[in-house]
PDB file of N, CA and C in Angstrom:
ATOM      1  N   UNK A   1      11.862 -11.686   4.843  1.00  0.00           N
ATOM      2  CA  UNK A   1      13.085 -12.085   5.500  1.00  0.00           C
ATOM      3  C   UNK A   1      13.972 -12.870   4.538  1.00  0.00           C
ATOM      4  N   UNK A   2      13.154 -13.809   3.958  1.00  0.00           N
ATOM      5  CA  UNK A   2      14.470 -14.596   2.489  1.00  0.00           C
ATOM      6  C   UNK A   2      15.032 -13.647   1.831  1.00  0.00           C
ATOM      7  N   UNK A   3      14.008 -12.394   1.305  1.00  0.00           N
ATOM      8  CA  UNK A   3      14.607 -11.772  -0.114  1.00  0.00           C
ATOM      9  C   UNK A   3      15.398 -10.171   0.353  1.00  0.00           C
ATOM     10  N   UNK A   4      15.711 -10.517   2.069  1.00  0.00           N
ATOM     11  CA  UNK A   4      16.399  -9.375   2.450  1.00  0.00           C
ATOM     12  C   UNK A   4      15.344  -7.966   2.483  1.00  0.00           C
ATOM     13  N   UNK A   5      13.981  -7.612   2.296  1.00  0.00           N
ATOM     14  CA  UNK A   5      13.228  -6.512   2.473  1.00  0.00           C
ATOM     15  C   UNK A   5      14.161  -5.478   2.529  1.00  0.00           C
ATOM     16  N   UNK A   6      13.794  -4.419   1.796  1.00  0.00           N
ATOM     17  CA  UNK A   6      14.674  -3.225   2.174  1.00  0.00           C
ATOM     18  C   UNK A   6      14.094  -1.865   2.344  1.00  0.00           C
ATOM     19  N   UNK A   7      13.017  -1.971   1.543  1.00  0.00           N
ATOM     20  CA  UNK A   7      11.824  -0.944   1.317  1.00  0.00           C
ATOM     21  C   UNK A   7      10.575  -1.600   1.118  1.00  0.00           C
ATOM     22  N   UNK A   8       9.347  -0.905   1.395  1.00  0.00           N
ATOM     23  CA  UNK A   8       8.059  -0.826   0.721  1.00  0.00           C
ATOM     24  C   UNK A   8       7.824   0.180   0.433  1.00  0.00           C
ATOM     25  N   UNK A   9       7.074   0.509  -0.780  1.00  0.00           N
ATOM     26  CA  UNK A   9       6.703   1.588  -1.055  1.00  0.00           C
ATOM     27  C   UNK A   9       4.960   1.455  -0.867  1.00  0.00           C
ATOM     28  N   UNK A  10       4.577   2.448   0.448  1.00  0.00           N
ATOM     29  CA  UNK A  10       2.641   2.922   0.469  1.00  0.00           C
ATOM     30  C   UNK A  10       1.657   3.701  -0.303  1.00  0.00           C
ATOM     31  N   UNK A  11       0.855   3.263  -0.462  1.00  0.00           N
ATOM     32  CA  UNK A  11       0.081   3.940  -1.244  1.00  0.00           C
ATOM     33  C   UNK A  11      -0.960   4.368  -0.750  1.00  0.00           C
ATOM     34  N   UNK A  12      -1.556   5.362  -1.529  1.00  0.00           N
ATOM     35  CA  UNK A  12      -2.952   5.598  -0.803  1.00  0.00           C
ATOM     36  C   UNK A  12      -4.159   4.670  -1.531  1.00  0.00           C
ATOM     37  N   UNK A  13      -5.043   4.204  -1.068  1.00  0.00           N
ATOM     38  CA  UNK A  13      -5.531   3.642  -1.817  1.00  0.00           C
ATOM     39  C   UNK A  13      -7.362   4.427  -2.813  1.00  0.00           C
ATOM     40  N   UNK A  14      -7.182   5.748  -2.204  1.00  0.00           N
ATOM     41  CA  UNK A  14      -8.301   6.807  -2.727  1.00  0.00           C
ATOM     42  C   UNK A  14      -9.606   6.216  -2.873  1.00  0.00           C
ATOM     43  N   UNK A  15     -10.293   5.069  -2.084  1.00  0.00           N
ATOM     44  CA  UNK A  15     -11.403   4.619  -2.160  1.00  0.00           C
ATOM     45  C   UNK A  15     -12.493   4.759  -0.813  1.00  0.00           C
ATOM     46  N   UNK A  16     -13.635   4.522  -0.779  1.00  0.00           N
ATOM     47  CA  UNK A  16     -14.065   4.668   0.038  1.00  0.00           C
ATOM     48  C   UNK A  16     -14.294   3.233   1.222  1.00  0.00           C
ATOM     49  N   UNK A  17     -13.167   3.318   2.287  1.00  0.00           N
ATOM     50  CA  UNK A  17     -13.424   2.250   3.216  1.00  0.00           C
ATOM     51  C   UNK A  17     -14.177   1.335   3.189  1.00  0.00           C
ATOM     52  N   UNK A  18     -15.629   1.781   3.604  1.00  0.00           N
ATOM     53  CA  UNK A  18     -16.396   0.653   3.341  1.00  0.00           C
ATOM     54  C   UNK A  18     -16.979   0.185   2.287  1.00  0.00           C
ATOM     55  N   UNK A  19     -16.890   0.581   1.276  1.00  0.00           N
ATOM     56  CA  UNK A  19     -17.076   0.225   0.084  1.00  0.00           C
ATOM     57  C   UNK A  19     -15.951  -1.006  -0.303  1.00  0.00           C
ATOM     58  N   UNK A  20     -14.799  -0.715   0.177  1.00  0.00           N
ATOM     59  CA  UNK A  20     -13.518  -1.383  -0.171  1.00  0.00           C
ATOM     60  C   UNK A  20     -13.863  -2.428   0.497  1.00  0.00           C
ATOM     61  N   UNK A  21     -14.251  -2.661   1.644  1.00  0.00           N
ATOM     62  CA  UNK A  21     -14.443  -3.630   2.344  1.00  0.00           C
ATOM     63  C   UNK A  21     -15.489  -4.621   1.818  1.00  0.00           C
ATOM     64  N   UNK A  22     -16.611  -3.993   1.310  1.00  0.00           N
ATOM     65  CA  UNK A  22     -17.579  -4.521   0.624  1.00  0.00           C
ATOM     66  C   UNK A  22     -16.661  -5.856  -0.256  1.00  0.00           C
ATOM     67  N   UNK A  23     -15.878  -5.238  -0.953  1.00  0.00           N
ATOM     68  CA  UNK A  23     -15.124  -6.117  -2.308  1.00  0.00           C
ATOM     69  C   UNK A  23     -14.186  -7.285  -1.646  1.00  0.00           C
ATOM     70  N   UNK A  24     -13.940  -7.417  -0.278  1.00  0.00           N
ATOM     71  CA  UNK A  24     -13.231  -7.970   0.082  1.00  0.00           C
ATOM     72  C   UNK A  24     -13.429  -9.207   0.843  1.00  0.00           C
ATOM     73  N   UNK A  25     -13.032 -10.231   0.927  1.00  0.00           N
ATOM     74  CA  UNK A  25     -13.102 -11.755   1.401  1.00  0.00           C
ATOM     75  C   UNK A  25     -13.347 -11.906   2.922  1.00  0.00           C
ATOM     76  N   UNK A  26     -14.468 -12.489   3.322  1.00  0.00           N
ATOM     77  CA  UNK A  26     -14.775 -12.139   4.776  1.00  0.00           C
ATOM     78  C   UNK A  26     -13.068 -12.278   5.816  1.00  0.00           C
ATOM     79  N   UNK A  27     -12.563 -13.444   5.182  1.00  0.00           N
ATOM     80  CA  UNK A  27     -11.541 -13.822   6.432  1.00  0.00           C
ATOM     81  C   UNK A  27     -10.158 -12.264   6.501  1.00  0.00           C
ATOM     82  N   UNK A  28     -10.117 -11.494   5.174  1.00  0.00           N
ATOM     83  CA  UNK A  28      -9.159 -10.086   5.364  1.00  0.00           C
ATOM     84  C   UNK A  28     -10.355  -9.374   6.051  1.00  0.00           C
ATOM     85  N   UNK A  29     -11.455  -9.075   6.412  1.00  0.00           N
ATOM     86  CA  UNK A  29     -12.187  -8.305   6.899  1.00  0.00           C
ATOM     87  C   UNK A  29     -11.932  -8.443   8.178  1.00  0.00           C
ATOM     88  N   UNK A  30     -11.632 -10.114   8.622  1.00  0.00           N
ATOM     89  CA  UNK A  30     -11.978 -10.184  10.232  1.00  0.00           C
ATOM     90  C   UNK A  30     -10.612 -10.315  10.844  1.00  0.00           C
ATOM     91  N   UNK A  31      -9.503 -10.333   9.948  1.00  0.00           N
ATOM     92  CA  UNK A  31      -8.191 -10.494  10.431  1.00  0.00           C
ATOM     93  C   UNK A  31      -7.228  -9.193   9.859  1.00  0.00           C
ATOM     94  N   UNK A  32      -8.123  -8.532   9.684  1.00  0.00           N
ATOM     95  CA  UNK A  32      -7.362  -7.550   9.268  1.00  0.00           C
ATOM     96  C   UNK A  32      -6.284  -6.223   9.804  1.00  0.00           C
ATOM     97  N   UNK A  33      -5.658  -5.458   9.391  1.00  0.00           N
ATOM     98  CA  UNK A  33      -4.792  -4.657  10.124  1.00  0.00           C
ATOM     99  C   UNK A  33      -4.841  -3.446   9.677  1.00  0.00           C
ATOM    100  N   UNK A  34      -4.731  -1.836  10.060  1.00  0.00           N
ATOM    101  CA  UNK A  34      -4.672  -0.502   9.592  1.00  0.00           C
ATOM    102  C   UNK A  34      -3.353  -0.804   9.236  1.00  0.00           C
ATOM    103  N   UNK A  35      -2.724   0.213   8.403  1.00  0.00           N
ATOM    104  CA  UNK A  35      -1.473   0.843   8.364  1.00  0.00           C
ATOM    105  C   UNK A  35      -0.331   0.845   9.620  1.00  0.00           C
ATOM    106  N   UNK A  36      -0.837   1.598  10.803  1.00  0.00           N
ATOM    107  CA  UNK A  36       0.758   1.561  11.274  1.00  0.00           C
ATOM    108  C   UNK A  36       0.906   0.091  12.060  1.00  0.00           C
ATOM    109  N   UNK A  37      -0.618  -0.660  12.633  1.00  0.00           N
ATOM    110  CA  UNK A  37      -0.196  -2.151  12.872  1.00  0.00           C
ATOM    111  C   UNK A  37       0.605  -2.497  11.776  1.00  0.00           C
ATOM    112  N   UNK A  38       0.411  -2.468  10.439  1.00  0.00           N
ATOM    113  CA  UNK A  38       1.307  -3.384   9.537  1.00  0.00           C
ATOM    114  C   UNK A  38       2.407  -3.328   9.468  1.00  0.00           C
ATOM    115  N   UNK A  39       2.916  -1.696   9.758  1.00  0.00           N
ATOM    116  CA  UNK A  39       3.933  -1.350   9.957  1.00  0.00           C
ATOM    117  C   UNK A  39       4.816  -1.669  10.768  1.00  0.00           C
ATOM    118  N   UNK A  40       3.860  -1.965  11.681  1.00  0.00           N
ATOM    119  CA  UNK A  40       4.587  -2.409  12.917  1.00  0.00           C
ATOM    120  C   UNK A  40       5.038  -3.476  12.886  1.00  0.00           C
ATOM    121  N   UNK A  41       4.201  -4.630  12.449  1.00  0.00           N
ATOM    122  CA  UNK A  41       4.404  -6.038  12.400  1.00  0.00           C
ATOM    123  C   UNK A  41       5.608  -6.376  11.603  1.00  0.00           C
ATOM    124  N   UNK A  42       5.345  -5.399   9.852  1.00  0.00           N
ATOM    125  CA  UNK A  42       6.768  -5.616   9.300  1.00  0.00           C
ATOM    126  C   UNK A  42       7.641  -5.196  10.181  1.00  0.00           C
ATOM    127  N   UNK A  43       8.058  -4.080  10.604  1.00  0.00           N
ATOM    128  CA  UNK A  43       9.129  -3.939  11.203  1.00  0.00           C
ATOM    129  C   UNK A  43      10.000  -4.695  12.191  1.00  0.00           C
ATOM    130  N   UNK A  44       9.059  -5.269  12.337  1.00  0.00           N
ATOM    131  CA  UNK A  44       9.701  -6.540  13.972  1.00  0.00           C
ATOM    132  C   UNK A  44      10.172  -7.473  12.775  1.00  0.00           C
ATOM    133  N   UNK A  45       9.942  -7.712  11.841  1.00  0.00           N
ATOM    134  CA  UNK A  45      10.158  -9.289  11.223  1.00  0.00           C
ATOM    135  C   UNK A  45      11.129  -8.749  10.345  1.00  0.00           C
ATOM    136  N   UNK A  46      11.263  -7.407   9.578  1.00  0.00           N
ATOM    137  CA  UNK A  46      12.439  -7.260   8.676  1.00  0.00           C
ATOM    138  C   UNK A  46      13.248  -5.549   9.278  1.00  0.00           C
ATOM    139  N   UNK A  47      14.024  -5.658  10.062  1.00  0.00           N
ATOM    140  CA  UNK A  47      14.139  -4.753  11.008  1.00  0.00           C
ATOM    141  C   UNK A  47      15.539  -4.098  10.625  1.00  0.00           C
ATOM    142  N   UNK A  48      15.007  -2.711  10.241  1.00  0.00           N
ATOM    143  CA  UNK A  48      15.588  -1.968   9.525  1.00  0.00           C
ATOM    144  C   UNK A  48      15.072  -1.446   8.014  1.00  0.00           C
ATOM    145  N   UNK A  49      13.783  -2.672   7.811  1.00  0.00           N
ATOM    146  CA  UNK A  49      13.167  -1.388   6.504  1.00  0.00           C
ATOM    147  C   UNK A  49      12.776  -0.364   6.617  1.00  0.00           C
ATOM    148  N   UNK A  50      12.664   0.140   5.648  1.00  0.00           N
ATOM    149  CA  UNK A  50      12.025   1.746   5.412  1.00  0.00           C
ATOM    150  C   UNK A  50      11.150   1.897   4.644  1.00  0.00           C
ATOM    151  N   UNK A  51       9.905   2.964   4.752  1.00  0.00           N
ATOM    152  CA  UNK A  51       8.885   2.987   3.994  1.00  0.00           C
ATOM    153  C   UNK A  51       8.716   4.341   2.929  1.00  0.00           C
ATOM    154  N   UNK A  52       8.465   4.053   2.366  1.00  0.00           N
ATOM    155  CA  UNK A  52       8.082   5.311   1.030  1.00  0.00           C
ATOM    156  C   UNK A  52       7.084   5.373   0.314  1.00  0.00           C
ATOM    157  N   UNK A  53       7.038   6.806  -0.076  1.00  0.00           N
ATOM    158  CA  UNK A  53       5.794   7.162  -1.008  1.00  0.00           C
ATOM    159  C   UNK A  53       5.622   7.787  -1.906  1.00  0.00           C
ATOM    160  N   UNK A  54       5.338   7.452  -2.915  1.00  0.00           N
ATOM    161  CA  UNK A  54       5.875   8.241  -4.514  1.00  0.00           C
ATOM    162  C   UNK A  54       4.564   8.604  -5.208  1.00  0.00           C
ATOM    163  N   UNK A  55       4.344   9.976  -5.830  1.00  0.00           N
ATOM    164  CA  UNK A  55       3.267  10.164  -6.731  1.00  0.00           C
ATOM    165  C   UNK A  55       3.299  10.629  -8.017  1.00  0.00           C
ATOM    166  N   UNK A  56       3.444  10.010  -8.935  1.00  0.00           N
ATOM    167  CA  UNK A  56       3.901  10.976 -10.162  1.00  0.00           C
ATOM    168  C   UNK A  56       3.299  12.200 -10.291  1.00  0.00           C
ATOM    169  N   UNK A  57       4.343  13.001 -10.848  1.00  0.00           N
ATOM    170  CA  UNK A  57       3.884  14.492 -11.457  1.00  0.00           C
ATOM    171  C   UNK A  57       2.392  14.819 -11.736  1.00  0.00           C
ATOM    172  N   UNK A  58       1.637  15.648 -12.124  1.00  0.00           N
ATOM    173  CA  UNK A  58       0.307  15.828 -12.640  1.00  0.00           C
ATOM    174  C   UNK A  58       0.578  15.712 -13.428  1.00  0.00           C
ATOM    175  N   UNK A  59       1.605  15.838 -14.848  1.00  0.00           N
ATOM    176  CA  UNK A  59       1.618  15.856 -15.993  1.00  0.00           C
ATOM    177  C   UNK A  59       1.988  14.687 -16.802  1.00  0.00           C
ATOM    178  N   UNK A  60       2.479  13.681 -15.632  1.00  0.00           N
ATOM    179  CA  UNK A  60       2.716  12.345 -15.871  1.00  0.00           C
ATOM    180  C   UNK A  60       1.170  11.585 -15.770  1.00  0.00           C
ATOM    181  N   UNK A  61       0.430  12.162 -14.883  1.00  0.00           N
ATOM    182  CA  UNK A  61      -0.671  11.595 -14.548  1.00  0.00           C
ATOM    183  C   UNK A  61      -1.772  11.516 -15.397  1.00  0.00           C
ATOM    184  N   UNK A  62      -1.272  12.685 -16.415  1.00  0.00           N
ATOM    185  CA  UNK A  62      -2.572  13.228 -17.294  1.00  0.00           C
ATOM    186  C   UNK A  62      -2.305  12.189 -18.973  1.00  0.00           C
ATOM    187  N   UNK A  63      -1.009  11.934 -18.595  1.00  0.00           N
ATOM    188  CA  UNK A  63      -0.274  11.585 -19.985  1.00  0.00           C
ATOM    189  C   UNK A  63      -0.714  10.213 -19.785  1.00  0.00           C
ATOM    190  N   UNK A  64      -0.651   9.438 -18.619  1.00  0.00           N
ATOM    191  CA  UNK A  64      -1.500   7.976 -18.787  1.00  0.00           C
ATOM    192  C   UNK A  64      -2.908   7.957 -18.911  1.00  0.00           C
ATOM    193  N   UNK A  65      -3.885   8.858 -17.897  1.00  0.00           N
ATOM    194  CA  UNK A  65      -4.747   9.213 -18.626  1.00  0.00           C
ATOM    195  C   UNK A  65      -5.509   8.987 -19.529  1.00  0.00           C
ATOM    196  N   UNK A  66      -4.433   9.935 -20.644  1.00  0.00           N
ATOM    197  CA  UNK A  66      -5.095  10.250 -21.630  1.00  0.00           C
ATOM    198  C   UNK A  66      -4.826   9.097 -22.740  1.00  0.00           C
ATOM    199  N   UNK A  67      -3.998   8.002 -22.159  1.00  0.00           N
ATOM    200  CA  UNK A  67      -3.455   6.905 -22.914  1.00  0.00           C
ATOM    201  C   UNK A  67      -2.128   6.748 -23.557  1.00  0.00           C
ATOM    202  N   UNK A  68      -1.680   7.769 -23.264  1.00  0.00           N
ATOM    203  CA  UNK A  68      -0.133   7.832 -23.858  1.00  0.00           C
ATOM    204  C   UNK A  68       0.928   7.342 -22.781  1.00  0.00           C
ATOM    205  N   UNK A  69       1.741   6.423 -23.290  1.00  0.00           N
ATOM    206  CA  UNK A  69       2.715   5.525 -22.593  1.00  0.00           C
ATOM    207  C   UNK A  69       4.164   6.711 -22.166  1.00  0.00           C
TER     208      UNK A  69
END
């Protein structure tokens, strides 16, 4: 709400749930939220963002990879 929100951009996060959970701090485990709750919640508080999702190319993907900037 200070810095005006205008977008987020989502990601997938390609891991396995409970595994992820494993890595994570009991109190985000027990207070935690899926996706469209969060969505939701932002939306009431900065109303009018929009969400997005970007994946680079495969050939961009291969080029970090492989270590090249």
């Amino acid at each position: 709400q200070e810095v005006k929100l205008e977008m987020v951009q989502l990601r997938n996060l390609n891991v396995d749930p409970e595994l992820y959970v494993l890595g994570m701090p009991e109190w985000a485990v027990e207070d935690g939220m899926g996706p469209a709750a969060f969505m939701e919640a932002l939306s009431e508080r900065c109303p009018g963002i929009g969400y997005g999702y970007f994946n680079p190319k495969r050939a961009r993907m291969a080029e970090l990879a492989a270590g090249r900037s």
